[in-house]
PDB file of N, CA and C in Angstrom:
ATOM      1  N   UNK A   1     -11.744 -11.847 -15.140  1.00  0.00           N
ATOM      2  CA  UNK A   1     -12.084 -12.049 -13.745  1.00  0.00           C
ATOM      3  C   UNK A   1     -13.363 -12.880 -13.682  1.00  0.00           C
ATOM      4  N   UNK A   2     -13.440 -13.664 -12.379  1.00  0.00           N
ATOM      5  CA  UNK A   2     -14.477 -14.618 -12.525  1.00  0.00           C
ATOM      6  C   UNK A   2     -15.268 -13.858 -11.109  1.00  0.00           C
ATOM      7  N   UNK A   3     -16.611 -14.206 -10.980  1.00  0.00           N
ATOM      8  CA  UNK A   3     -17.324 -13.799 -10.097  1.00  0.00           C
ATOM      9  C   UNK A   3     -17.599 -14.926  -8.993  1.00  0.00           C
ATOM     10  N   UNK A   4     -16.676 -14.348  -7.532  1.00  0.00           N
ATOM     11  CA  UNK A   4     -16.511 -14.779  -6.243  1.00  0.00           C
ATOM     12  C   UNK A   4     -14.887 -15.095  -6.383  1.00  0.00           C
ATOM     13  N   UNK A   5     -14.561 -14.414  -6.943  1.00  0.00           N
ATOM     14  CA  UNK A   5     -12.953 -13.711  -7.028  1.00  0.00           C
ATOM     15  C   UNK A   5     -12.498 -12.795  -6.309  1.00  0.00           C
ATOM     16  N   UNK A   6     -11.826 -12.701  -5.610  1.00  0.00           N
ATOM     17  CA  UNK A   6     -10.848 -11.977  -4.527  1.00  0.00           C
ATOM     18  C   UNK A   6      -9.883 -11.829  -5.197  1.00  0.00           C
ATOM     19  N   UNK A   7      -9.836 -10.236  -5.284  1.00  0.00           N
ATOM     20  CA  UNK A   7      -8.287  -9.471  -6.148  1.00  0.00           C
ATOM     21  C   UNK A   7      -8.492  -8.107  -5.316  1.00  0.00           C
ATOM     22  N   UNK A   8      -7.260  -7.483  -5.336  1.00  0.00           N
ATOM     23  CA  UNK A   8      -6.547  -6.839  -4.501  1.00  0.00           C
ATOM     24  C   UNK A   8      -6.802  -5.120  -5.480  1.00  0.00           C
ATOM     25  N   UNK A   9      -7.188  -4.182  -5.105  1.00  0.00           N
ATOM     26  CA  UNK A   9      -7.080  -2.728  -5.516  1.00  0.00           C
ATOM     27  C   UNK A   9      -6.248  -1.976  -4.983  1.00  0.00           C
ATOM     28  N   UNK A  10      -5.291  -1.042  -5.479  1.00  0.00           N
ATOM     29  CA  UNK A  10      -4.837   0.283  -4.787  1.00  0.00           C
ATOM     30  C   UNK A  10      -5.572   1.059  -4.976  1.00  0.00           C
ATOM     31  N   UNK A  11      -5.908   1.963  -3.633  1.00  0.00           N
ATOM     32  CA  UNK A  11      -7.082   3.201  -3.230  1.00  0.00           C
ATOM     33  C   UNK A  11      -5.954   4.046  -2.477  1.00  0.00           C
ATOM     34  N   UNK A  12      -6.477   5.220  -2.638  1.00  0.00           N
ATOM     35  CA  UNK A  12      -6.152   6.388  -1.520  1.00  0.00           C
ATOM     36  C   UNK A  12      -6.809   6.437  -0.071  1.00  0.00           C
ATOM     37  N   UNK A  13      -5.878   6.144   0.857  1.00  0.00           N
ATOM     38  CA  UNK A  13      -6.564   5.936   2.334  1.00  0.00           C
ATOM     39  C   UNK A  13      -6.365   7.652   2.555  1.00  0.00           C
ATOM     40  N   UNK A  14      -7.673   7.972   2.496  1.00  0.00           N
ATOM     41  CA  UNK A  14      -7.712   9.616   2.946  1.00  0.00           C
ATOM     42  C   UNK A  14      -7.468  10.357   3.762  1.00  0.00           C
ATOM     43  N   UNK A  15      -7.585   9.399   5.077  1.00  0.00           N
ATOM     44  CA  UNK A  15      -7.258   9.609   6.088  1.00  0.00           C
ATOM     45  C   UNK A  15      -5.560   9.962   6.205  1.00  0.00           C
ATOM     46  N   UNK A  16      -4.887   8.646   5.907  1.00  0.00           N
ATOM     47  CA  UNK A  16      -3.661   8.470   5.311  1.00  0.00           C
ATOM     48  C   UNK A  16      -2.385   9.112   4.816  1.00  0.00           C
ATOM     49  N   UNK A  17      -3.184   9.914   3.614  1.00  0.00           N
ATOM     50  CA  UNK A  17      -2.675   9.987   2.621  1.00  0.00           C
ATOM     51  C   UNK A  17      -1.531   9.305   1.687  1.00  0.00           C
ATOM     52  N   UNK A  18      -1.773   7.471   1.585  1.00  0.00           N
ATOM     53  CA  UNK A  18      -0.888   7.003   0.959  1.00  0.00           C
ATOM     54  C   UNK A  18      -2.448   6.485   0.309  1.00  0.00           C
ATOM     55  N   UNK A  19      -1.642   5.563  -0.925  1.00  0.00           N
ATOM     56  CA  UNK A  19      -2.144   4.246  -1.101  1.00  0.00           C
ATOM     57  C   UNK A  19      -1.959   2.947  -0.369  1.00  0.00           C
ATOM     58  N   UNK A  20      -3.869   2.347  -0.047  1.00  0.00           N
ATOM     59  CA  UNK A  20      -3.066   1.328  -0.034  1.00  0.00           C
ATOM     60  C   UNK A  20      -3.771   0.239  -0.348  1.00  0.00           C
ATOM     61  N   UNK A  21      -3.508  -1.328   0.031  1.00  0.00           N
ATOM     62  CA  UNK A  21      -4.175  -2.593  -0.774  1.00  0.00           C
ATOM     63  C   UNK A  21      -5.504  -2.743  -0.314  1.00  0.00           C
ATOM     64  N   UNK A  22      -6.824  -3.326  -0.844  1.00  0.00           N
ATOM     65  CA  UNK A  22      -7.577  -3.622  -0.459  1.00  0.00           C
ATOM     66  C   UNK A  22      -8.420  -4.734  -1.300  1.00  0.00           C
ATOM     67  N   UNK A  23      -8.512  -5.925  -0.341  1.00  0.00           N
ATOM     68  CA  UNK A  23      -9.190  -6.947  -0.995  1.00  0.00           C
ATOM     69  C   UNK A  23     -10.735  -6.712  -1.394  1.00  0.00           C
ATOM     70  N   UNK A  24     -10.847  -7.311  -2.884  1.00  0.00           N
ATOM     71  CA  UNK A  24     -12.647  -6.967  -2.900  1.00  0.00           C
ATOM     72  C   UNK A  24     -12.600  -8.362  -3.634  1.00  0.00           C
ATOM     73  N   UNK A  25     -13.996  -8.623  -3.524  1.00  0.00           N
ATOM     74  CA  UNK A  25     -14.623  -9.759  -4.080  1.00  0.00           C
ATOM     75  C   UNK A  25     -15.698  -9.155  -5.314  1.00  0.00           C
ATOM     76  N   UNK A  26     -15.376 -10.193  -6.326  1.00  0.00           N
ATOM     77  CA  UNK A  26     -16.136 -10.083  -7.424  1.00  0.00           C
ATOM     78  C   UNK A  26     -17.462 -10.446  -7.340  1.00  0.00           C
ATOM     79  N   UNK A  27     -18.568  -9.439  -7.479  1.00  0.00           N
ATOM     80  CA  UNK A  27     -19.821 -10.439  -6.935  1.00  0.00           C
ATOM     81  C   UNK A  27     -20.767 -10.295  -8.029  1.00  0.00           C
ATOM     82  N   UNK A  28     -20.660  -9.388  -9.483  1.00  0.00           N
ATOM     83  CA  UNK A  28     -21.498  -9.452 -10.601  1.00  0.00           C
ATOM     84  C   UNK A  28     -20.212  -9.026 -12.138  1.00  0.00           C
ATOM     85  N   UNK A  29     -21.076  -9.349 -12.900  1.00  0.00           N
ATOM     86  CA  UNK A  29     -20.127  -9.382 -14.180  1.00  0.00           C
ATOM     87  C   UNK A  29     -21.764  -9.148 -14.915  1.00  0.00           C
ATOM     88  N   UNK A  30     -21.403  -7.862 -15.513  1.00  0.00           N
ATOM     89  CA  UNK A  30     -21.594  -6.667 -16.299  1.00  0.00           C
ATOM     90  C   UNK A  30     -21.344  -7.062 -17.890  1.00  0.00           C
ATOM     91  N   UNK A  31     -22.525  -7.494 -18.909  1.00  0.00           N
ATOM     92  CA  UNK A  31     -21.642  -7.322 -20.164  1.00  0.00           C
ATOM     93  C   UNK A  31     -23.473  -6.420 -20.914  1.00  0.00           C
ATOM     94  N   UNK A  32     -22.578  -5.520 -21.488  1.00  0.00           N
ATOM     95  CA  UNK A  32     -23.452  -4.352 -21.915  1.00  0.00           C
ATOM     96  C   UNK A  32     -22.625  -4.633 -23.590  1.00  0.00           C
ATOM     97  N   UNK A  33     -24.102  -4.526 -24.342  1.00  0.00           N
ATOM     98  CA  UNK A  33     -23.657  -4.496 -26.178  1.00  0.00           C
ATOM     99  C   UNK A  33     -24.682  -3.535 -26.235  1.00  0.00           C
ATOM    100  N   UNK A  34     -24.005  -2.266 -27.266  1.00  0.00           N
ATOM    101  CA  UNK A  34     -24.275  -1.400 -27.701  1.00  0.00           C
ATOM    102  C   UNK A  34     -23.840  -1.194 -29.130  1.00  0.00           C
ATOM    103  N   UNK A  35     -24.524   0.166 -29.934  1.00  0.00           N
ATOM    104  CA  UNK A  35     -23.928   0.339 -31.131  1.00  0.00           C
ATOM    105  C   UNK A  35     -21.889  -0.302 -31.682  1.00  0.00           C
ATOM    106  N   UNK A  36     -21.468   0.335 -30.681  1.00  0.00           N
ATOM    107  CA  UNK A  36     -19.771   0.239 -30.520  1.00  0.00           C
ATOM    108  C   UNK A  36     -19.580  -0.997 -29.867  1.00  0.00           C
ATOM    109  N   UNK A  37     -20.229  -1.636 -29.459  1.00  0.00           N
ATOM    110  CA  UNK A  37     -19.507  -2.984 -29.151  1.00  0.00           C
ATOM    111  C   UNK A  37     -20.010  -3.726 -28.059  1.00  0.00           C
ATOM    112  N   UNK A  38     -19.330  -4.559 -27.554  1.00  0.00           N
ATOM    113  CA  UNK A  38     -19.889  -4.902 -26.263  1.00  0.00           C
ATOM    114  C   UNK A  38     -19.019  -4.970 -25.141  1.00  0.00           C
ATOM    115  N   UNK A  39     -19.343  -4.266 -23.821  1.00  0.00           N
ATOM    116  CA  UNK A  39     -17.852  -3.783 -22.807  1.00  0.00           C
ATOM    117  C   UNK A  39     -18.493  -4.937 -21.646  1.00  0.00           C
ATOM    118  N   UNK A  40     -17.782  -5.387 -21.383  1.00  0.00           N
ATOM    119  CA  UNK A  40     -17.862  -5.691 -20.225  1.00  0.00           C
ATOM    120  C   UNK A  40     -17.408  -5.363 -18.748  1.00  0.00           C
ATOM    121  N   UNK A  41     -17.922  -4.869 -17.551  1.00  0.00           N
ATOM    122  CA  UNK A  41     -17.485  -4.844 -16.432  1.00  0.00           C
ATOM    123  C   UNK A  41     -17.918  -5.521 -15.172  1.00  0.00           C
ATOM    124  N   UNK A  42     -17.442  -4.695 -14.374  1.00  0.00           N
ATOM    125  CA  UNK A  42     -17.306  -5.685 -12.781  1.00  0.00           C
ATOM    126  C   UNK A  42     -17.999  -5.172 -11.701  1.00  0.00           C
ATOM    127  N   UNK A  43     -18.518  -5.662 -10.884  1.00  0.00           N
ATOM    128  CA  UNK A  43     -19.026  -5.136  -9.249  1.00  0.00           C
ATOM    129  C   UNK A  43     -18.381  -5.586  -8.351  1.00  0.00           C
ATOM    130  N   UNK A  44     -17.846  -4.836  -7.653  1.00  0.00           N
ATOM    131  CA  UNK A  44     -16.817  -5.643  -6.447  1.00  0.00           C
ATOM    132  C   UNK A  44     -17.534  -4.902  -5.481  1.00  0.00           C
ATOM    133  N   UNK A  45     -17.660  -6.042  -4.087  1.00  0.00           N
ATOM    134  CA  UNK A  45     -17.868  -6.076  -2.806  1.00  0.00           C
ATOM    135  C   UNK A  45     -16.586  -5.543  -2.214  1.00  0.00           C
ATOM    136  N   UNK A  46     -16.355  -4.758  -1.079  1.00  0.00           N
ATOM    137  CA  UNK A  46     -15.853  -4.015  -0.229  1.00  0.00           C
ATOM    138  C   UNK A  46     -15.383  -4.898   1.025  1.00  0.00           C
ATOM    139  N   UNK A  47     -14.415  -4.507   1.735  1.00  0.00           N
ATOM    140  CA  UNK A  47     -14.803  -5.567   2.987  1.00  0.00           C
ATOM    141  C   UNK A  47     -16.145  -5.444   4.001  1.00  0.00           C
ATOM    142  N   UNK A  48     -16.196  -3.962   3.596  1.00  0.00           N
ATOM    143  CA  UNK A  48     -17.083  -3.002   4.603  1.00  0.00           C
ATOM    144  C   UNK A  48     -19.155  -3.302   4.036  1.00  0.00           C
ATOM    145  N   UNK A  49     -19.085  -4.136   2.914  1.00  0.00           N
ATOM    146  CA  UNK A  49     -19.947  -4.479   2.622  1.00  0.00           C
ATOM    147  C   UNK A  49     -20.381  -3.901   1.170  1.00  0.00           C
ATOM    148  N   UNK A  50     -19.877  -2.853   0.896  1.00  0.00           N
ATOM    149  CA  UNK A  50     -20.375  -1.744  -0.355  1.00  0.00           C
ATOM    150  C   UNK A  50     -19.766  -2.266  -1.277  1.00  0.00           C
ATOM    151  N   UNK A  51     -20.940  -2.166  -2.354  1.00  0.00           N
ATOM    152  CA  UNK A  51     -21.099  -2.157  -3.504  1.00  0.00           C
ATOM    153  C   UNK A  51     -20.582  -1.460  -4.646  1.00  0.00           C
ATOM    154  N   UNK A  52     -19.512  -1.691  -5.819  1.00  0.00           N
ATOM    155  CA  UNK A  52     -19.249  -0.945  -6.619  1.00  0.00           C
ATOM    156  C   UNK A  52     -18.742  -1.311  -7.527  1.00  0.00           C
ATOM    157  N   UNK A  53     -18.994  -0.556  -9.043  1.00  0.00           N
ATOM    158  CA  UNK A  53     -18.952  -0.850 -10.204  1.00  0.00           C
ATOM    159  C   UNK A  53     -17.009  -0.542 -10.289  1.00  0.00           C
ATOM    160  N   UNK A  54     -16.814  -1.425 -10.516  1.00  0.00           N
ATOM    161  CA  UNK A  54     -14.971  -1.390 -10.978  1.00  0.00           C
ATOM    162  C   UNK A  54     -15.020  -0.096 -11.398  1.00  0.00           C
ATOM    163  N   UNK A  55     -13.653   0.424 -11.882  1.00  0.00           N
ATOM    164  CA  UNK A  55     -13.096   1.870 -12.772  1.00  0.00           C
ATOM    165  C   UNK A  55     -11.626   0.987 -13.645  1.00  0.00           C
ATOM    166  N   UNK A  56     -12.088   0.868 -14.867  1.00  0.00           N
ATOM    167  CA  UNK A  56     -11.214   0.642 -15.565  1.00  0.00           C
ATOM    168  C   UNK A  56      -9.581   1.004 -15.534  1.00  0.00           C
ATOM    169  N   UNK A  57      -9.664   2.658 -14.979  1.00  0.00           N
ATOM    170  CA  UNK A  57      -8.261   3.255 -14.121  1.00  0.00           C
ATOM    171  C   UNK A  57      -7.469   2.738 -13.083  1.00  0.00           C
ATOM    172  N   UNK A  58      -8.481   1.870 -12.116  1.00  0.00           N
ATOM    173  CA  UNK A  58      -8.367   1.783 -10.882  1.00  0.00           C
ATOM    174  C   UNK A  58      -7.038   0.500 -11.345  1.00  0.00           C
ATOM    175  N   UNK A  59      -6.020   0.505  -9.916  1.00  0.00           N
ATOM    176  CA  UNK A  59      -4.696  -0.050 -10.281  1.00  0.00           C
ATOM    177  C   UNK A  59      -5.597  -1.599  -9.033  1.00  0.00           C
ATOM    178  N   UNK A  60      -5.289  -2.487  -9.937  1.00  0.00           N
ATOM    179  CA  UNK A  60      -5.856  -4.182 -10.087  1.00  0.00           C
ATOM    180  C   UNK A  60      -5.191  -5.178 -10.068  1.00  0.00           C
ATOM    181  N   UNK A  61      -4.871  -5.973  -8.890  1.00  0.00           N
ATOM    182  CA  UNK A  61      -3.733  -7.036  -8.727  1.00  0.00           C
ATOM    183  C   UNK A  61      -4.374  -8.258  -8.812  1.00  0.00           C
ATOM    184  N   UNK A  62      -4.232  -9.426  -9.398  1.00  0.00           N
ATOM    185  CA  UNK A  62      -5.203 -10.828  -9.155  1.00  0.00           C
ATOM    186  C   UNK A  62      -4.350 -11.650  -8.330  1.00  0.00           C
ATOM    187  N   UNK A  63      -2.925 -10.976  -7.395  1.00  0.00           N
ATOM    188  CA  UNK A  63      -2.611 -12.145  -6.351  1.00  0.00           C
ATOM    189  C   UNK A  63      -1.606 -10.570  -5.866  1.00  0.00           C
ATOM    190  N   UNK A  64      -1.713 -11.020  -4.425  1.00  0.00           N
ATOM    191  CA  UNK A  64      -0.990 -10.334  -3.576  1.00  0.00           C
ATOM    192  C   UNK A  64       0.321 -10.044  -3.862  1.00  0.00           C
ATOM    193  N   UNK A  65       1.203 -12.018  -4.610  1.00  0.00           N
ATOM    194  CA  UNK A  65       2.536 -11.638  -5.161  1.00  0.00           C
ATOM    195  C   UNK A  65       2.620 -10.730  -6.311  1.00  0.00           C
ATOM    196  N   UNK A  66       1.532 -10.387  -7.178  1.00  0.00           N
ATOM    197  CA  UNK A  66       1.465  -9.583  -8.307  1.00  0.00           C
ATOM    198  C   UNK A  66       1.755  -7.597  -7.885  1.00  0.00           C
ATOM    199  N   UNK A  67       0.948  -7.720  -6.826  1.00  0.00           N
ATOM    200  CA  UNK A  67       0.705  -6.460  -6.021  1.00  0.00           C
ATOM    201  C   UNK A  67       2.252  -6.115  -5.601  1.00  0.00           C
ATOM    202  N   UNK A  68       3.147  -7.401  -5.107  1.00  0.00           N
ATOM    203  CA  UNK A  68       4.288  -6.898  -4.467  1.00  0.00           C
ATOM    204  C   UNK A  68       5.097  -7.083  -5.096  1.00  0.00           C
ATOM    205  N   UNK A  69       4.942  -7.291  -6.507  1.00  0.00           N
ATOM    206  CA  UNK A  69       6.223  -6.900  -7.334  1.00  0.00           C
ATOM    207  C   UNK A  69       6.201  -5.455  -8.139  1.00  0.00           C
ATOM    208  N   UNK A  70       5.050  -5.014  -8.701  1.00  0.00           N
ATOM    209  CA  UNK A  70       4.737  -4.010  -8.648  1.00  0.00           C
ATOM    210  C   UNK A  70       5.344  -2.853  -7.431  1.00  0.00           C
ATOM    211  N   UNK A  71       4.904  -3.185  -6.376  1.00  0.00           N
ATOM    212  CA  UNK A  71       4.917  -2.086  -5.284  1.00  0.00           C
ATOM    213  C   UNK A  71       6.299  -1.672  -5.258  1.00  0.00           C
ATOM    214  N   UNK A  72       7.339  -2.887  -5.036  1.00  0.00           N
ATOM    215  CA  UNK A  72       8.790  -3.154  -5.286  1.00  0.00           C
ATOM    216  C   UNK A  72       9.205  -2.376  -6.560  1.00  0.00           C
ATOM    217  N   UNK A  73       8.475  -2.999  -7.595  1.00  0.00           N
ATOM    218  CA  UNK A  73       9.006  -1.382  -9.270  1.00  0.00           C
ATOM    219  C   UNK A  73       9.264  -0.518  -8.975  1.00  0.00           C
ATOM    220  N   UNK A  74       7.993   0.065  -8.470  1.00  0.00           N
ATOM    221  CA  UNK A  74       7.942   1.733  -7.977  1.00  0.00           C
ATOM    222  C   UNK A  74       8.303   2.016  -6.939  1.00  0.00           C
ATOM    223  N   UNK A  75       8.574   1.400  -6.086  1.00  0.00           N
ATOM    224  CA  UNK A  75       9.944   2.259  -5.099  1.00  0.00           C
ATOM    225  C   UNK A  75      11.132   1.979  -5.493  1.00  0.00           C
ATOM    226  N   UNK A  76      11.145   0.763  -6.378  1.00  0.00           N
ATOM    227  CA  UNK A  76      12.789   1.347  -6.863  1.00  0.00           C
ATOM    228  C   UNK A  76      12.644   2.207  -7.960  1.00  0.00           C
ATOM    229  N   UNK A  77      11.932   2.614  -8.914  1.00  0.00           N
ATOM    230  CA  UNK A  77      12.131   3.710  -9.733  1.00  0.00           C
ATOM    231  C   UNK A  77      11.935   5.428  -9.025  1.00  0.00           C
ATOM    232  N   UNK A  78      11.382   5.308  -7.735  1.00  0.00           N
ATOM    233  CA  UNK A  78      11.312   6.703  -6.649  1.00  0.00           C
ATOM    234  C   UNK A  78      12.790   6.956  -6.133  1.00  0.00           C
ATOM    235  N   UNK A  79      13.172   5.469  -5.804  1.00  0.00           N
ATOM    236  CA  UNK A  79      14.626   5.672  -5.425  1.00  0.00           C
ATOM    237  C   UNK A  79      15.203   5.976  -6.445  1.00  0.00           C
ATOM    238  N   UNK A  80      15.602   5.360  -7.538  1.00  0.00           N
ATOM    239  CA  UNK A  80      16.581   5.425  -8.567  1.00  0.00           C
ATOM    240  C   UNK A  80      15.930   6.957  -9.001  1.00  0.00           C
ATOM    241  N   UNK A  81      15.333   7.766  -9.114  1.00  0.00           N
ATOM    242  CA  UNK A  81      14.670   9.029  -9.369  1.00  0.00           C
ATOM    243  C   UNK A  81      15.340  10.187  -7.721  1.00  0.00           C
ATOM    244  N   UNK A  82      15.614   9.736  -7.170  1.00  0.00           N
ATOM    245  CA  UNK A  82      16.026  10.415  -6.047  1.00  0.00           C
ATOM    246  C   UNK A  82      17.630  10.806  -5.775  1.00  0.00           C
ATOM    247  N   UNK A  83      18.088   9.582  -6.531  1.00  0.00           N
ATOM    248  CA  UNK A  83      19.460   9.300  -6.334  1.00  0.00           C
ATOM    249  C   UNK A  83      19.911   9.879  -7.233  1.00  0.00           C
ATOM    250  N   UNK A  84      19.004   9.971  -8.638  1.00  0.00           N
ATOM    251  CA  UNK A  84      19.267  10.902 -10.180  1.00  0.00           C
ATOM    252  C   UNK A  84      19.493  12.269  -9.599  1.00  0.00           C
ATOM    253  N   UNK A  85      18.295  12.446  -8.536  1.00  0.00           N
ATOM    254  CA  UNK A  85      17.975  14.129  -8.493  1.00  0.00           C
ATOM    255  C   UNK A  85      18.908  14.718  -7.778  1.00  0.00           C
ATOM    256  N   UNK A  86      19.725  13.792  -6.645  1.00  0.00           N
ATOM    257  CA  UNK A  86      20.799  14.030  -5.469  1.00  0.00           C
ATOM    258  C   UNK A  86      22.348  14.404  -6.619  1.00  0.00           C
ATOM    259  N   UNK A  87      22.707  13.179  -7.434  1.00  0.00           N
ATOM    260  CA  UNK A  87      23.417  13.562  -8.510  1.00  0.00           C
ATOM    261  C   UNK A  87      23.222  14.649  -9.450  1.00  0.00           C
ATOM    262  N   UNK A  88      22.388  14.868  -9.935  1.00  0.00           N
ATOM    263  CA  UNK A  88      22.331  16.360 -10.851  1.00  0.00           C
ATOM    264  C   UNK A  88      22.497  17.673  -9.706  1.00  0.00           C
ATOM    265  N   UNK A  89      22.138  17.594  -8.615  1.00  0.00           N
ATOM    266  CA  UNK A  89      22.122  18.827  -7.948  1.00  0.00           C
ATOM    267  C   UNK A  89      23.766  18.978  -7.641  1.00  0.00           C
ATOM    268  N   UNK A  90      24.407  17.494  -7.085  1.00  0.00           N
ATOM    269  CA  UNK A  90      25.569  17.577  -7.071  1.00  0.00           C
ATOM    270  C   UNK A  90      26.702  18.170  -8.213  1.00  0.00           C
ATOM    271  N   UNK A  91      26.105  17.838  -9.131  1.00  0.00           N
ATOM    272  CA  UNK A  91      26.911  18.162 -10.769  1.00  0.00           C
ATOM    273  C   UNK A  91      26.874  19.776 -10.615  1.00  0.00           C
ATOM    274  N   UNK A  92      25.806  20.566 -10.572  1.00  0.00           N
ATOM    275  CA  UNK A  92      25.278  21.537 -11.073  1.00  0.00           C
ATOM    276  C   UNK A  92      25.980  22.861  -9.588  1.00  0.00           C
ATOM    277  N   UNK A  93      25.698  21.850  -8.718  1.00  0.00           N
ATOM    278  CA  UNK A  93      26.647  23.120  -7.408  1.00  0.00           C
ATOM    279  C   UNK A  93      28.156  22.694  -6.657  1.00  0.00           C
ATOM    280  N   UNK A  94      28.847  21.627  -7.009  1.00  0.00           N
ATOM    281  CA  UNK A  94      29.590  21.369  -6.528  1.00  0.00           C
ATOM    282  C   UNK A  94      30.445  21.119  -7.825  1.00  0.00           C
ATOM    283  N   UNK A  95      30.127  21.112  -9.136  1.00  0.00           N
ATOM    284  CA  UNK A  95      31.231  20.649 -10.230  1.00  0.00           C
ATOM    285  C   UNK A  95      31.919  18.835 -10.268  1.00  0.00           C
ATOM    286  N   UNK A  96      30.863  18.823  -9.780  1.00  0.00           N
ATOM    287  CA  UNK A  96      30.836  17.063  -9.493  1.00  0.00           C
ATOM    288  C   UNK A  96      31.025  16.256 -10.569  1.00  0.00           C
ATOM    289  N   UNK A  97      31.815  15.354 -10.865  1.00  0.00           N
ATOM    290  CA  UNK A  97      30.986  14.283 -11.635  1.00  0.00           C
ATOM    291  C   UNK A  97      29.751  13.265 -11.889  1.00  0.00           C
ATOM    292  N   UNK A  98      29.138  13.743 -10.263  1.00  0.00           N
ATOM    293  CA  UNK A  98      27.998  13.175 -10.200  1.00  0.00           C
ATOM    294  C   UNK A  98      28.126  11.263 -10.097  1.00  0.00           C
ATOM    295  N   UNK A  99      29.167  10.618 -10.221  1.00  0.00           N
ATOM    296  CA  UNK A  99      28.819   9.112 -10.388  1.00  0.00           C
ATOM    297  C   UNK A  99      28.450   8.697  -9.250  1.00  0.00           C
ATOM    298  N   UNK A 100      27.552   7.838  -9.484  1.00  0.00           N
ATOM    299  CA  UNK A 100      26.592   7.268  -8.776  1.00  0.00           C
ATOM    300  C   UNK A 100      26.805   5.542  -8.118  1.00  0.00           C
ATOM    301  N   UNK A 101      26.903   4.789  -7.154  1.00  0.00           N
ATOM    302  CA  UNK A 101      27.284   3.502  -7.580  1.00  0.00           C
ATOM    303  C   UNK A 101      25.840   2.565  -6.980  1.00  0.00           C
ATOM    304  N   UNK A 102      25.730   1.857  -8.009  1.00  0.00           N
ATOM    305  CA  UNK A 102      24.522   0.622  -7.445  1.00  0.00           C
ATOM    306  C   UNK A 102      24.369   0.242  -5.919  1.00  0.00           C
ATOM    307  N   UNK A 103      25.403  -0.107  -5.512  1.00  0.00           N
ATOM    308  CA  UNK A 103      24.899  -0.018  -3.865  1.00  0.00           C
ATOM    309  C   UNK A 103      25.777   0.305  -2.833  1.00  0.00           C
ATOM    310  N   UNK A 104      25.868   0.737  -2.189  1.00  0.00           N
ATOM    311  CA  UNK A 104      26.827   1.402  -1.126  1.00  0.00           C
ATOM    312  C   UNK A 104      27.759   1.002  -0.765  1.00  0.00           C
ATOM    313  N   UNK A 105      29.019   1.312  -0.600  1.00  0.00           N
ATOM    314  CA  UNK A 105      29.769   0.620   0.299  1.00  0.00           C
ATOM    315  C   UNK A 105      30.281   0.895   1.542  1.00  0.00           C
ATOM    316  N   UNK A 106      30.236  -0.250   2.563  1.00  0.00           N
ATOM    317  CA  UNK A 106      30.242   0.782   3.918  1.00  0.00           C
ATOM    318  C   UNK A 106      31.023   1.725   4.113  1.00  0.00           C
ATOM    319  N   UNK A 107      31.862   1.891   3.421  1.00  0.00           N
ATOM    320  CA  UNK A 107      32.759   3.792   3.938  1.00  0.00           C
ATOM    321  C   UNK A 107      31.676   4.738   3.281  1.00  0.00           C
ATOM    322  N   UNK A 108      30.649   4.545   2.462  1.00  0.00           N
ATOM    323  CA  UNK A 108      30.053   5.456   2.121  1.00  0.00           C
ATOM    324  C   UNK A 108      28.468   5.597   3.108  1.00  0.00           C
ATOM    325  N   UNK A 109      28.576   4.869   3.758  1.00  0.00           N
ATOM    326  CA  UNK A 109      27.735   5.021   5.006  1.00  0.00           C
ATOM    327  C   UNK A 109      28.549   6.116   5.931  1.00  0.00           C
ATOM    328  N   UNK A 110      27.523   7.298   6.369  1.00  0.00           N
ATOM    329  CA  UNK A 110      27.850   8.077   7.303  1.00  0.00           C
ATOM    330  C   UNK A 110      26.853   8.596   8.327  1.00  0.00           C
ATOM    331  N   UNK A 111      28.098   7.540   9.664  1.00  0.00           N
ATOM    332  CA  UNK A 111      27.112   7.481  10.491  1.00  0.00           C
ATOM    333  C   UNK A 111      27.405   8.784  11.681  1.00  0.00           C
ATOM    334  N   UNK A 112      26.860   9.812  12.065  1.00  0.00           N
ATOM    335  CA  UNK A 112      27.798  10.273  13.253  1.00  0.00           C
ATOM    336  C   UNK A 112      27.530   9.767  14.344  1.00  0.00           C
ATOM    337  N   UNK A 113      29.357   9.810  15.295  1.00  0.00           N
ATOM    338  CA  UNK A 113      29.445   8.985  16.587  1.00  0.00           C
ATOM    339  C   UNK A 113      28.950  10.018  17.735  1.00  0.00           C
ATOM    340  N   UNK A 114      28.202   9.598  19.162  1.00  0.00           N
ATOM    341  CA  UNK A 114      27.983  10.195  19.639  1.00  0.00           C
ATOM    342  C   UNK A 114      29.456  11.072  20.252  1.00  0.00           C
ATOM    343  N   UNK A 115      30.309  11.890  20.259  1.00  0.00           N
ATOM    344  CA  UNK A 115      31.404  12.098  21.099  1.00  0.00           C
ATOM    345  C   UNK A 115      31.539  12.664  22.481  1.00  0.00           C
ATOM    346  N   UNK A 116      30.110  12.892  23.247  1.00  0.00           N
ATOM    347  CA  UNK A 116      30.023  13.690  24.236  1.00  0.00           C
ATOM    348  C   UNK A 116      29.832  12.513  25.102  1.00  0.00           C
ATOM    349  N   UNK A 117      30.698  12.493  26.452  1.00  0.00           N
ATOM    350  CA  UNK A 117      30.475  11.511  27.568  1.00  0.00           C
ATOM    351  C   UNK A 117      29.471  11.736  28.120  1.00  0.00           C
ATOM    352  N   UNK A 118      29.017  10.656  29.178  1.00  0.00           N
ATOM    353  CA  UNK A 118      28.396  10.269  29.758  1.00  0.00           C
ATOM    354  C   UNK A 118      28.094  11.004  30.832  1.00  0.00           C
TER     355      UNK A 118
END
């Protein structure tokens, strides 16, 4: 990362309770040598003005399209994890075979019709 770099963090909006994106700007670069080596880190600016030393943990995008292919992974592995969990429950109480198909087909859409008049 270069300093006066704009890259993108996932945070916990507390309020929220999701994650979500937030642009910071790189405004110092950190290189510390010690016995073990020499680490380097980061200070990123906030939009809100604050100051803070990166977290090596912290999840780090260097372009928005990077952020949204990512984001895209993990909701399809929540889905594909949902659709697993809908199938095993099916197997386990109904004697199912459980198969599963990649994407729907409209008879397997169920929609109910309203039937009560007007």
């Amino acid at each position: 990362m270069n300093v006066g770099e704009i890259i993108y963090i996932r945070v916990l909006a507390q309020e929220m309770s999701q994650k979500i994106l937030v642009p910071v700007k790189i405004v110092e670069r950190l290189i510390r040598e010690s016995m073990d080596g020499i680490i380097t880190t980061y200070v990123a600016q906030t939009p809100g003005g604050e100051q803070y030393e990166l977290n090596s943990t912290e999840e780090m995008f260097k372009t928005l399209e990077s952020a949204r292919v990512e984001l895209i992974e993990e909701s399809t592995r929540n889905i594909d994890d949902i659709i697993k969990k809908a199938s095993l429950f099916e197997q386990k109480y109904f004697n199912s075979t459980g198969v599963t198909q990649n994407e729907p087909q409209q008879e397997d859409v169920y929609v109910e019709e309203n039937t009560t008049a007007p």
